[in-house]
Every structure is written in structure tokens, then in C-alpha cells.
PDB file of N, CA and C in Angstrom:
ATOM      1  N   UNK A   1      -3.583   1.337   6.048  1.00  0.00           N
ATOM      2  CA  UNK A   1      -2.154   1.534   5.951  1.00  0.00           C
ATOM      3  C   UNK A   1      -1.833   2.825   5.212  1.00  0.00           C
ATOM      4  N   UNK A   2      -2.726   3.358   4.125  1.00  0.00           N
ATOM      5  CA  UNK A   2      -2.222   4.992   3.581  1.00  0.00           C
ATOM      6  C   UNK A   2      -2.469   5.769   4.875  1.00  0.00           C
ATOM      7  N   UNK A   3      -3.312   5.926   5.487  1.00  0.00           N
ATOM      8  CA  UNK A   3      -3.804   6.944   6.654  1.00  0.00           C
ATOM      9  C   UNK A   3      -2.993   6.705   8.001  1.00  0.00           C
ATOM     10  N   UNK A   4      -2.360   5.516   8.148  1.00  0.00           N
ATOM     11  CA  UNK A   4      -1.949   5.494   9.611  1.00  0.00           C
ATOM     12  C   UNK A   4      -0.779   5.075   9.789  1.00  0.00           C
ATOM     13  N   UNK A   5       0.129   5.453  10.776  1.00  0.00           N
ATOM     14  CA  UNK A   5       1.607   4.683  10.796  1.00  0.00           C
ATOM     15  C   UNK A   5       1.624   3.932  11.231  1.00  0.00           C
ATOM     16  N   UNK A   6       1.233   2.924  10.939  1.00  0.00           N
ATOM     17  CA  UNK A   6       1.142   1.175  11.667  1.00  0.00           C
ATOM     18  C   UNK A   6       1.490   0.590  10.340  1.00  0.00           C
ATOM     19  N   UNK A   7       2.673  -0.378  10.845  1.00  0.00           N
ATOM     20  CA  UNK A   7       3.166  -1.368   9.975  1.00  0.00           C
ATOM     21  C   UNK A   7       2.377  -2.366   9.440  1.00  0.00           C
ATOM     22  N   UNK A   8       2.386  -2.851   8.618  1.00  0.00           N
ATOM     23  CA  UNK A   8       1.449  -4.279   7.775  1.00  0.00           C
ATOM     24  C   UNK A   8       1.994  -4.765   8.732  1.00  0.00           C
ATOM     25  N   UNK A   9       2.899  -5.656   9.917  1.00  0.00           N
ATOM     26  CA  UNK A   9       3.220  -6.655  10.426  1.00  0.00           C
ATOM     27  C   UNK A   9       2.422  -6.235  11.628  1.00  0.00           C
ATOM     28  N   UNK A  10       2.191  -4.848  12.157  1.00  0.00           N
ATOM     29  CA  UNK A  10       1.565  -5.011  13.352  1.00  0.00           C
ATOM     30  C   UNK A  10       0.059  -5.249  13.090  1.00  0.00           C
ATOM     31  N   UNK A  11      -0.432  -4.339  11.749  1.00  0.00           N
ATOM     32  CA  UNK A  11      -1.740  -4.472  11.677  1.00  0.00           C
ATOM     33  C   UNK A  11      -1.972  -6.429  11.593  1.00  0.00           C
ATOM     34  N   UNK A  12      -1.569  -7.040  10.858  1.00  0.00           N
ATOM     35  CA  UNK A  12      -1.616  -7.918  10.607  1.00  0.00           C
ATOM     36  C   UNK A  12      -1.600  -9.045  12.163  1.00  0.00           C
ATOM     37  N   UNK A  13      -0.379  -8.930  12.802  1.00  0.00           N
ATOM     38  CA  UNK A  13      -0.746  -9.055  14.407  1.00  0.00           C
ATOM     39  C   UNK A  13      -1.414  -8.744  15.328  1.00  0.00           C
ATOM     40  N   UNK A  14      -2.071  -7.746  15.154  1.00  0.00           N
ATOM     41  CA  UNK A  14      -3.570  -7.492  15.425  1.00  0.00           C
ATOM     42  C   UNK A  14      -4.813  -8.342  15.200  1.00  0.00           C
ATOM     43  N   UNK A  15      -4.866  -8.765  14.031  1.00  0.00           N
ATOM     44  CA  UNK A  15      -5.828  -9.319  13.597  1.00  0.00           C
ATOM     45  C   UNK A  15      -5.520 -11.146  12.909  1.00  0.00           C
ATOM     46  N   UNK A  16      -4.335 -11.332  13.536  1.00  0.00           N
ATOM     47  CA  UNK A  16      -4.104 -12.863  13.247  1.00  0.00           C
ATOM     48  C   UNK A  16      -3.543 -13.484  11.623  1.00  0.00           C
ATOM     49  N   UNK A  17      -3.102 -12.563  11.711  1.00  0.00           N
ATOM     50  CA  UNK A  17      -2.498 -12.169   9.950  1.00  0.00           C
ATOM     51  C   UNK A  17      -1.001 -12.292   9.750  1.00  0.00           C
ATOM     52  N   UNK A  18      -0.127 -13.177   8.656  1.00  0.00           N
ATOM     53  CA  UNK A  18       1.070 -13.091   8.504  1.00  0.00           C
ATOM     54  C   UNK A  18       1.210 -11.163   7.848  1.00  0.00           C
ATOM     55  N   UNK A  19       1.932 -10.724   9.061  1.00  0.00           N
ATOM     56  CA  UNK A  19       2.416  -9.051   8.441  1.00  0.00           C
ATOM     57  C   UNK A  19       2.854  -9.420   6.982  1.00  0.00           C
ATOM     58  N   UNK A  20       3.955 -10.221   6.788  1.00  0.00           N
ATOM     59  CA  UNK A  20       4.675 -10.034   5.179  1.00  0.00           C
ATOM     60  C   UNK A  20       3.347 -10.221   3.963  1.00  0.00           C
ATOM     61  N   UNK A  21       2.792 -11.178   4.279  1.00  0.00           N
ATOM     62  CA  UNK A  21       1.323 -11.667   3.369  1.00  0.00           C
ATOM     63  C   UNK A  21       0.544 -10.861   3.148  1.00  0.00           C
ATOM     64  N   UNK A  22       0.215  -9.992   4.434  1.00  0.00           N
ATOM     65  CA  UNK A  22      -0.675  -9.012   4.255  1.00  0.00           C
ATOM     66  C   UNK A  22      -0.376  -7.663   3.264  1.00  0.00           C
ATOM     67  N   UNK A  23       1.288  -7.310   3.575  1.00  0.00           N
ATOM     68  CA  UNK A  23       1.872  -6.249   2.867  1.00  0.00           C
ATOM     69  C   UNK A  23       1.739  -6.675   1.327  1.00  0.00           C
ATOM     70  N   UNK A  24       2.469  -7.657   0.710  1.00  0.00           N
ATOM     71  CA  UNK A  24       2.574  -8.054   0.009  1.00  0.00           C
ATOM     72  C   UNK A  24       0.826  -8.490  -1.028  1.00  0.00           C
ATOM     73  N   UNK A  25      -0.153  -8.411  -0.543  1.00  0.00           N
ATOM     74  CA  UNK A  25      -1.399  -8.227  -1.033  1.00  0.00           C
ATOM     75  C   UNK A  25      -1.415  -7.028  -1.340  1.00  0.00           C
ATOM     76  N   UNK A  26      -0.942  -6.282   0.042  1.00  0.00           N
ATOM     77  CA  UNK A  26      -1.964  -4.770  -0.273  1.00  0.00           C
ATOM     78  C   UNK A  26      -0.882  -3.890  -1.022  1.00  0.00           C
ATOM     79  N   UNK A  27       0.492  -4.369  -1.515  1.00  0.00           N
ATOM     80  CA  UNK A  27       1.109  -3.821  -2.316  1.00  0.00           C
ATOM     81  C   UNK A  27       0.747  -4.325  -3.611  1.00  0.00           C
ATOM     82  N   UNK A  28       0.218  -5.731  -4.043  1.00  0.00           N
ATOM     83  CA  UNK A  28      -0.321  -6.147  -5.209  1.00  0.00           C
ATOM     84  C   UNK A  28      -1.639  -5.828  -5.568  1.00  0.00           C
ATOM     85  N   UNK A  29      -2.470  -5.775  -4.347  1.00  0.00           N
ATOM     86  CA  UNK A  29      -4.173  -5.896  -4.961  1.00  0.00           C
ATOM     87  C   UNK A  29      -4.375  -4.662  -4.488  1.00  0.00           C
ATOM     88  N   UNK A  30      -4.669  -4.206  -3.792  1.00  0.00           N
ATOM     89  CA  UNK A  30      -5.489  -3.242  -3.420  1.00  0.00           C
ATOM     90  C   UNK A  30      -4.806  -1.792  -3.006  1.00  0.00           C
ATOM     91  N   UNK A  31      -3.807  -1.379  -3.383  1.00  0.00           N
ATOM     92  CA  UNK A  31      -3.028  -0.202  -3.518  1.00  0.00           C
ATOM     93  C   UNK A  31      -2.676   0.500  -5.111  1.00  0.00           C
ATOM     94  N   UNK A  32      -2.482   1.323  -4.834  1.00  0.00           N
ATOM     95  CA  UNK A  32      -2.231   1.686  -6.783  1.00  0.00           C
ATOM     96  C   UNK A  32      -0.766   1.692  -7.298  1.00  0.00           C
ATOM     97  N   UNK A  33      -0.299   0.527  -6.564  1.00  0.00           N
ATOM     98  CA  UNK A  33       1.223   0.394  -6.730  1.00  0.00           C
ATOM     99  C   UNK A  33       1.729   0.573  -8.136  1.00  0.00           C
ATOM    100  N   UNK A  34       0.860  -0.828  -8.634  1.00  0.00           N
ATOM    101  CA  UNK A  34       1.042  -1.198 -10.083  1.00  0.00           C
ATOM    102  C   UNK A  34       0.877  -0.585 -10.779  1.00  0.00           C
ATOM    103  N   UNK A  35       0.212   0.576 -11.032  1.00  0.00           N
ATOM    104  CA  UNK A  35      -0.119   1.879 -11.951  1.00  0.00           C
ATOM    105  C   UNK A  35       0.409   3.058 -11.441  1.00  0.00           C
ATOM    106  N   UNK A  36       1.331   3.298 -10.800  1.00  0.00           N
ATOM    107  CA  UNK A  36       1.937   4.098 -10.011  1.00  0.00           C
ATOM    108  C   UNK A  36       2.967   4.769 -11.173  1.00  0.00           C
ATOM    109  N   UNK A  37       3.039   5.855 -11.470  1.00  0.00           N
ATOM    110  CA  UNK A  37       3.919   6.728 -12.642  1.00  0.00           C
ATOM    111  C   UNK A  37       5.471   6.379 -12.197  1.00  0.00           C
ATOM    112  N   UNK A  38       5.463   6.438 -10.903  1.00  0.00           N
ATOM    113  CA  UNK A  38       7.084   6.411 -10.479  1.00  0.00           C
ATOM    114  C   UNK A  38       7.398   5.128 -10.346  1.00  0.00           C
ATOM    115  N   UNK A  39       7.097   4.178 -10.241  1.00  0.00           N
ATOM    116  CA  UNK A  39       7.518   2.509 -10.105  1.00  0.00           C
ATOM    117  C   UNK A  39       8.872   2.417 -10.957  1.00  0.00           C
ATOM    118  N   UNK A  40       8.522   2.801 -12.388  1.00  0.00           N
ATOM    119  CA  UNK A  40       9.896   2.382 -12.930  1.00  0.00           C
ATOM    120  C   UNK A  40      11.243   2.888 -12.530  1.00  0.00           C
ATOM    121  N   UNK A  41      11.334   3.794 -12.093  1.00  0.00           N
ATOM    122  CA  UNK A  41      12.639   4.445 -11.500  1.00  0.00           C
ATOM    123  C   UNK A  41      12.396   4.639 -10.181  1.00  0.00           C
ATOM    124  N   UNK A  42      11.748   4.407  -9.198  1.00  0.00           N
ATOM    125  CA  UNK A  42      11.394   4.484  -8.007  1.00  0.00           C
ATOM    126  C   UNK A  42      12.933   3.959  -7.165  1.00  0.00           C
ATOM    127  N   UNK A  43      13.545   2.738  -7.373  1.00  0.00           N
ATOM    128  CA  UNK A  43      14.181   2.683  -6.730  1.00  0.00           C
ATOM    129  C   UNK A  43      15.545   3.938  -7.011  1.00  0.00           C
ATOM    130  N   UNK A  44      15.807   4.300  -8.025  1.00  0.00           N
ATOM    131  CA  UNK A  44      16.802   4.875  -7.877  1.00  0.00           C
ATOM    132  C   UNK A  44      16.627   7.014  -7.991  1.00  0.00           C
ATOM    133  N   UNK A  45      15.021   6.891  -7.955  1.00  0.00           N
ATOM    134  CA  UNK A  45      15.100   8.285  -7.905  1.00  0.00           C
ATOM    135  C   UNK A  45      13.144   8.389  -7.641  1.00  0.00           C
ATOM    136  N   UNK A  46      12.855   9.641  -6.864  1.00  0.00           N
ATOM    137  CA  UNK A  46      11.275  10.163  -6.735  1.00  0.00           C
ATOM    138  C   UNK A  46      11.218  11.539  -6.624  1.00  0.00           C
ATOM    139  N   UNK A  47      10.581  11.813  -7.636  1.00  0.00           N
ATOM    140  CA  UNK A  47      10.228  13.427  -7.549  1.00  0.00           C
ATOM    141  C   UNK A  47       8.657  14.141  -7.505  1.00  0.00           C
ATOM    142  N   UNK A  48       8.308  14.544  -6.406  1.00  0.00           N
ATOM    143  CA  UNK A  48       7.103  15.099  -5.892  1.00  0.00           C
ATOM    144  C   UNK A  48       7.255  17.014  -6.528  1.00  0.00           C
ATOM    145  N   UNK A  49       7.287  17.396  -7.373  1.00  0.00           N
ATOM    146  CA  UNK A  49       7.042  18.297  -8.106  1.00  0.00           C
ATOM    147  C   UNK A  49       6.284  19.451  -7.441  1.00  0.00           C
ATOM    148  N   UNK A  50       4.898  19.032  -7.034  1.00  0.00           N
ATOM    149  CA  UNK A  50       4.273  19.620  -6.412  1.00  0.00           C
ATOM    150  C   UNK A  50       4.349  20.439  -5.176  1.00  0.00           C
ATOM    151  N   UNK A  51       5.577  19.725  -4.604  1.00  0.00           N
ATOM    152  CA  UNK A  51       6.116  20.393  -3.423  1.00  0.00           C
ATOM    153  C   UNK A  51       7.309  21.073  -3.849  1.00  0.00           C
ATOM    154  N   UNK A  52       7.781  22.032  -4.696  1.00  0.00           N
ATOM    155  CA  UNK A  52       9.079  22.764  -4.917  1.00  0.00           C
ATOM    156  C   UNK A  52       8.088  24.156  -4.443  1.00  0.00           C
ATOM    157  N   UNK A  53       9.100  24.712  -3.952  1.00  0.00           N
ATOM    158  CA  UNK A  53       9.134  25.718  -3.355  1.00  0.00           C
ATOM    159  C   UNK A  53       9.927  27.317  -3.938  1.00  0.00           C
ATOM    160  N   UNK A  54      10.199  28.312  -2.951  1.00  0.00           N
ATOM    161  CA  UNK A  54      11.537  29.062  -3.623  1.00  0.00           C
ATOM    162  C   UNK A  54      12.582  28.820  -2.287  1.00  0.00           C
ATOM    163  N   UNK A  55      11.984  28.341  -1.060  1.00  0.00           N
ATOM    164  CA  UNK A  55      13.541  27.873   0.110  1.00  0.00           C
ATOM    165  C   UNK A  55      13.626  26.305  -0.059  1.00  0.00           C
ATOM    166  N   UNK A  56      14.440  26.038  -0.545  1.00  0.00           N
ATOM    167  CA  UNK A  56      14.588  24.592  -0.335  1.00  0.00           C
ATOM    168  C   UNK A  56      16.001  24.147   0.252  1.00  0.00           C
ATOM    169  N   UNK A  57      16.109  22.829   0.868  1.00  0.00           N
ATOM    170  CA  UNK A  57      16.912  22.296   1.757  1.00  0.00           C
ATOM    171  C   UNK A  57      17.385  20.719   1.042  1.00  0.00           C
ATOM    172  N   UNK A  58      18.764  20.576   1.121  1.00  0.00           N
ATOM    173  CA  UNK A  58      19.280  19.496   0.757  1.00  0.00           C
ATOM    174  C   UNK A  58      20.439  18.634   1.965  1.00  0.00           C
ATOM    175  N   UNK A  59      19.971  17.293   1.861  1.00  0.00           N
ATOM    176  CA  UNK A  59      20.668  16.735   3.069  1.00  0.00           C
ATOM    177  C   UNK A  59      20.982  15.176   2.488  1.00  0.00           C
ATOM    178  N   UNK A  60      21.739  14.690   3.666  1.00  0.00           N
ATOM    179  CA  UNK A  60      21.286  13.150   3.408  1.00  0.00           C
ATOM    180  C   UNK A  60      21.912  12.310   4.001  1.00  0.00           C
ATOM    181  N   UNK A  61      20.997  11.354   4.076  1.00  0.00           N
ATOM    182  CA  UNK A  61      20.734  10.367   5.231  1.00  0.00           C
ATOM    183  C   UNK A  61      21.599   8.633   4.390  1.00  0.00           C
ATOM    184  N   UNK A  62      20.988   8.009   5.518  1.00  0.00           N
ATOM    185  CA  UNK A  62      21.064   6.492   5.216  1.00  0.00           C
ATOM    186  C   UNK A  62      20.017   5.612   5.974  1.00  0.00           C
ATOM    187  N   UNK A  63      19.027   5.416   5.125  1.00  0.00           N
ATOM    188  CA  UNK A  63      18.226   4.882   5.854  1.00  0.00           C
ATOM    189  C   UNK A  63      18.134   3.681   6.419  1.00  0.00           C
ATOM    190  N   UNK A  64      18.836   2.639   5.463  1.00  0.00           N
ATOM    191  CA  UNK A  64      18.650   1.091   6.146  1.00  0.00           C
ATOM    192  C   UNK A  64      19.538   0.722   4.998  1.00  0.00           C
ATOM    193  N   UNK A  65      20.136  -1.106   5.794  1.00  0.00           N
ATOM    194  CA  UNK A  65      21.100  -1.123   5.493  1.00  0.00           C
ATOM    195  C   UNK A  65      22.339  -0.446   4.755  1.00  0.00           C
ATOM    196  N   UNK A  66      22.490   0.591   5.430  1.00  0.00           N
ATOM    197  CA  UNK A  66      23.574   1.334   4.736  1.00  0.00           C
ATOM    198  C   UNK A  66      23.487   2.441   3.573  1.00  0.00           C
ATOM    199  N   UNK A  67      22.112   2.155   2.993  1.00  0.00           N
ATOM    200  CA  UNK A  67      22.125   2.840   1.742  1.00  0.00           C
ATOM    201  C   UNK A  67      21.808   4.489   1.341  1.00  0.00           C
ATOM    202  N   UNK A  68      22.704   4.831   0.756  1.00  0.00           N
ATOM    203  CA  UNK A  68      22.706   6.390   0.971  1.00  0.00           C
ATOM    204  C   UNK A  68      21.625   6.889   0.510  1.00  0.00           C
ATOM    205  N   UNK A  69      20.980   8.205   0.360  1.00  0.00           N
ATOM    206  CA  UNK A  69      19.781   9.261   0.017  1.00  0.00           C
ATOM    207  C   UNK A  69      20.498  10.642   0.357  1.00  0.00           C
ATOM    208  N   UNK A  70      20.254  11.305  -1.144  1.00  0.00           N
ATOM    209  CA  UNK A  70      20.207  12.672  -1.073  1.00  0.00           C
ATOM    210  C   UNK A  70      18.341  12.844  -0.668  1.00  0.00           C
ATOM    211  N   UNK A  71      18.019  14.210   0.112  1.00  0.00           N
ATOM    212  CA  UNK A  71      16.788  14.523  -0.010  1.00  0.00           C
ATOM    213  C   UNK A  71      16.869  16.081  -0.273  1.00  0.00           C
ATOM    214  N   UNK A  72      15.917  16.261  -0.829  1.00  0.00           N
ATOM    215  CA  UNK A  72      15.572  17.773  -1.389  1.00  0.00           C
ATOM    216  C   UNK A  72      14.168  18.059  -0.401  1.00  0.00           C
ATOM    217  N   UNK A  73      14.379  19.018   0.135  1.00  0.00           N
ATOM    218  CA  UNK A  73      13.022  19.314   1.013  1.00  0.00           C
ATOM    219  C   UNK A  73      12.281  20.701   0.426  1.00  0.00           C
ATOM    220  N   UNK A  74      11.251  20.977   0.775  1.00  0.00           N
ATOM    221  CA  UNK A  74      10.892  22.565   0.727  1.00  0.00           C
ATOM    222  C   UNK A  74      10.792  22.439   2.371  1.00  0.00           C
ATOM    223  N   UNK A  75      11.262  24.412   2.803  1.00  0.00           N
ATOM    224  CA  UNK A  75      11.699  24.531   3.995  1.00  0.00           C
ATOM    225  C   UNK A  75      10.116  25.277   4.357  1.00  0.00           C
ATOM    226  N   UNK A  76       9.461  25.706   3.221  1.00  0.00           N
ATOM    227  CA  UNK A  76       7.942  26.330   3.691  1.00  0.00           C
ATOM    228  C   UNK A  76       7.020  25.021   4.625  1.00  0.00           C
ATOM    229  N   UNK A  77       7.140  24.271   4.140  1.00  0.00           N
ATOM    230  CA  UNK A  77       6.508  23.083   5.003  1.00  0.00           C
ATOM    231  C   UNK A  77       6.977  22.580   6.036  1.00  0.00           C
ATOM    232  N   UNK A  78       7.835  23.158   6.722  1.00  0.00           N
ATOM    233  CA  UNK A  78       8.134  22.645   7.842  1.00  0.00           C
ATOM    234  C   UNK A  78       8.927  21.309   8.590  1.00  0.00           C
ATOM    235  N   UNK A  79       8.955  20.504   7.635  1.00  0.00           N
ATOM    236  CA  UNK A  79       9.407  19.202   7.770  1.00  0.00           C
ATOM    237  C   UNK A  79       7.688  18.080   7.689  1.00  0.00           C
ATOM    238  N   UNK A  80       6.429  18.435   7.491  1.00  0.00           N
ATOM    239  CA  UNK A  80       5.208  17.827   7.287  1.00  0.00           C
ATOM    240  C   UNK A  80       4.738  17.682   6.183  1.00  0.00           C
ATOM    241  N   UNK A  81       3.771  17.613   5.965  1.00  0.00           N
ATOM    242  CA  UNK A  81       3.174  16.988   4.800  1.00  0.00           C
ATOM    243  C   UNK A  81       3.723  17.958   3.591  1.00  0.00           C
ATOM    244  N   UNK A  82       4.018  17.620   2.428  1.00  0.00           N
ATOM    245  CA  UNK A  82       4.151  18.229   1.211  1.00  0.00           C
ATOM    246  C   UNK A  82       5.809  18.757   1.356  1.00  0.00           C
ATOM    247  N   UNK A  83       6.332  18.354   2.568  1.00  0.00           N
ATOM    248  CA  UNK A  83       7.940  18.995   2.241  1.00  0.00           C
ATOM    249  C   UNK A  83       9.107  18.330   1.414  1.00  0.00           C
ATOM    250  N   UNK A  84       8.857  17.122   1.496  1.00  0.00           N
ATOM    251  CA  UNK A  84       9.702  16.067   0.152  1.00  0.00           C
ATOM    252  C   UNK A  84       9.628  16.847  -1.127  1.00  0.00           C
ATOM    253  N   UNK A  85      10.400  17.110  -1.893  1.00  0.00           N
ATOM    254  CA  UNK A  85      10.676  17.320  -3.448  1.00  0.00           C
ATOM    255  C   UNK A  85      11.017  16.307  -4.300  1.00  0.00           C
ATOM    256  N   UNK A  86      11.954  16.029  -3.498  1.00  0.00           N
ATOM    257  CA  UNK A  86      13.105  14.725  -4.261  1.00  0.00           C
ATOM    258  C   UNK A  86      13.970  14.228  -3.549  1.00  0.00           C
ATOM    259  N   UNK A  87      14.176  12.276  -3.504  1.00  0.00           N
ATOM    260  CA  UNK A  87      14.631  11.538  -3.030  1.00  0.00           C
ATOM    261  C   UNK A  87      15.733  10.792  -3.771  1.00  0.00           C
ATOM    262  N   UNK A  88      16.690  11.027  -3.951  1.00  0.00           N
ATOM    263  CA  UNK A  88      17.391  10.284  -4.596  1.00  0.00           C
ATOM    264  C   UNK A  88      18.863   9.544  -4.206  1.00  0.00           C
ATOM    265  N   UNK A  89      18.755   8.191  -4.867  1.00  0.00           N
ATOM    266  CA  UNK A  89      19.054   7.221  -4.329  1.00  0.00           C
ATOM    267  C   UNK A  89      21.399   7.412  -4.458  1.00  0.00           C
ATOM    268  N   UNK A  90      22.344   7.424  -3.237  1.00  0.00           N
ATOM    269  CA  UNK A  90      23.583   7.880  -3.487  1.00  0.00           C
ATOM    270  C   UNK A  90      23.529   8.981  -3.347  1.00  0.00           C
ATOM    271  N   UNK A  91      24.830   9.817  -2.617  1.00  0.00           N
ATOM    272  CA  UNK A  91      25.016  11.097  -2.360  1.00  0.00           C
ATOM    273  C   UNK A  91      25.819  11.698  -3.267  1.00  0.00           C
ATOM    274  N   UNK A  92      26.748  11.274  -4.229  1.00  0.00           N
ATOM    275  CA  UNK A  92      27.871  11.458  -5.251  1.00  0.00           C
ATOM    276  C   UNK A  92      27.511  12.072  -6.338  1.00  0.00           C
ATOM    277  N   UNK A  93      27.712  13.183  -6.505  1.00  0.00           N
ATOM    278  CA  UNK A  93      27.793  14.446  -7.508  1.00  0.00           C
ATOM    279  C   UNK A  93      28.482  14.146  -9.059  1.00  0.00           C
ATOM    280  N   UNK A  94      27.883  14.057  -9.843  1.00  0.00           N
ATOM    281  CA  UNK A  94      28.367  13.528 -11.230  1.00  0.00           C
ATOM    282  C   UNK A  94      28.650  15.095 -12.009  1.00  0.00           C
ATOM    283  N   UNK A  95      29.578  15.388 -12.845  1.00  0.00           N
ATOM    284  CA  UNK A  95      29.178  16.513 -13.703  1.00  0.00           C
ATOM    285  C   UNK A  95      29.194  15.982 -14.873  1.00  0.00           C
ATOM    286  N   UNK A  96      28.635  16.819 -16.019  1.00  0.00           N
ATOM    287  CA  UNK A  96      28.579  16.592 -17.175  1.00  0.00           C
ATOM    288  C   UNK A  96      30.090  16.964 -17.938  1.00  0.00           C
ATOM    289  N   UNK A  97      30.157  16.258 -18.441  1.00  0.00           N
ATOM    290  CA  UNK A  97      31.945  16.546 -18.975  1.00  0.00           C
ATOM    291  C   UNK A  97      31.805  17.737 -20.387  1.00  0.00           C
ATOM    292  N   UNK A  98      31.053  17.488 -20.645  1.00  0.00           N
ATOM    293  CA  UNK A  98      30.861  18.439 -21.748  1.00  0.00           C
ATOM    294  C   UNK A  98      30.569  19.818 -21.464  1.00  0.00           C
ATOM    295  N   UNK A  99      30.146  19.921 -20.262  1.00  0.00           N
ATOM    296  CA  UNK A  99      30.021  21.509 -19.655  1.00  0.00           C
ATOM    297  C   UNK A  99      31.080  21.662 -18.724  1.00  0.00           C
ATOM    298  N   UNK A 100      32.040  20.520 -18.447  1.00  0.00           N
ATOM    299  CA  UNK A 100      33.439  20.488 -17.532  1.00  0.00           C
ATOM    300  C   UNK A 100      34.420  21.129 -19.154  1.00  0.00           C
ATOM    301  N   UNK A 101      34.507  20.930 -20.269  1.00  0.00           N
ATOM    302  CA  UNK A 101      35.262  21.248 -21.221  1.00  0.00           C
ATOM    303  C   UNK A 101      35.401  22.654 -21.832  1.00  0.00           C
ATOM    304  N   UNK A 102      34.428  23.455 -21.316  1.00  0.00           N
ATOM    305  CA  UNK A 102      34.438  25.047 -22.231  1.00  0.00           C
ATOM    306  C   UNK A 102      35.321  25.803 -21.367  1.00  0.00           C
TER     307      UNK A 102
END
């Protein structure tokens, strides 16, 4: 499942396997979920560092049920591997009021 785009439900239908059971293992046992640096804020923000660039691209989507995403891309990569920067969760622009006051 890291190497290939096949869903835990198909792999799992493949081989006579409840898909959810199977995901749900290989997100507990045998993936590095649980020690994963970004878990704690994962749902509401991910930043891949490694991929900033000097062209970068900002957009955003909705991926499922409804829920918004800003994405930050680098435009050197093409849209493939390493072009994610940052995913973050709502499209709505906050400012800091204290730099809104001078």
C-alpha cells in the first residue's frame, strides 16, 4: 500500500480480506503512523518542507465531503512527486490584528 495505488479495500478483495480491517491494521501495526511527527496536527495542517521551492503555486480544492484545503505546491515539480509543500485544512485568511493596528 506505500508503493501502489490500490486501496486497502481492493487489496483486501483480492485476497479475501475485510478492506476496513485490513486498513485499519496496517494503519496500527505495520506503518509508521504512530510515530509519525505530523499526527498531532495532521488533521488540521501538513507541511513537507523539503519540497519549497522559489515558484510556488497556491489553490484549493474540496476533497470529500465538502471539506475545504488550501494547497501550496512547488511548480518545479511538475505536479509529481515532491510538489506538495503544504496542505491546509479551510480556505479563510485570518490576519493578525496586531499587525492590522500600526
Amino acid at each position: 500500500m506505500d508503493t501502489n495505488p490500490n486501496s486497502a479495500w481492493s487489496i483486501g478483495r483480492m485476497y479475501g480480506v475485510n478492506g476496513k480491517h485490513l486498513l485499519r491494521q496496517y494503519r496500527s501495526h505495520l506503518s509508521d503512523f504512530q510515530s509519525w511527527e505530523q499526527r498531532s496536527h495532521a488533521k488540521e495542517w501538513l507541511l513537507f518542507p523539503e519540497n519549497l521551492g522559489t515558484h510556488l503555486s497556491i489553490d484549493e480544492t474540496s476533497l470529500s465531503r465538502g471539506e475545504l484545503y488550501t494547497i501550496l505546491t512547488n511548480k518545479a515539480a511538475k505536479g509529481g512527486r515532491g510538489s506538495i509543500v503544504a496542505i491546509v485544512a479551510g480556505t479563510k485568511a485570518e490576519s493578525d490584528r496586531r499587525s492590522d493596528s500600526r
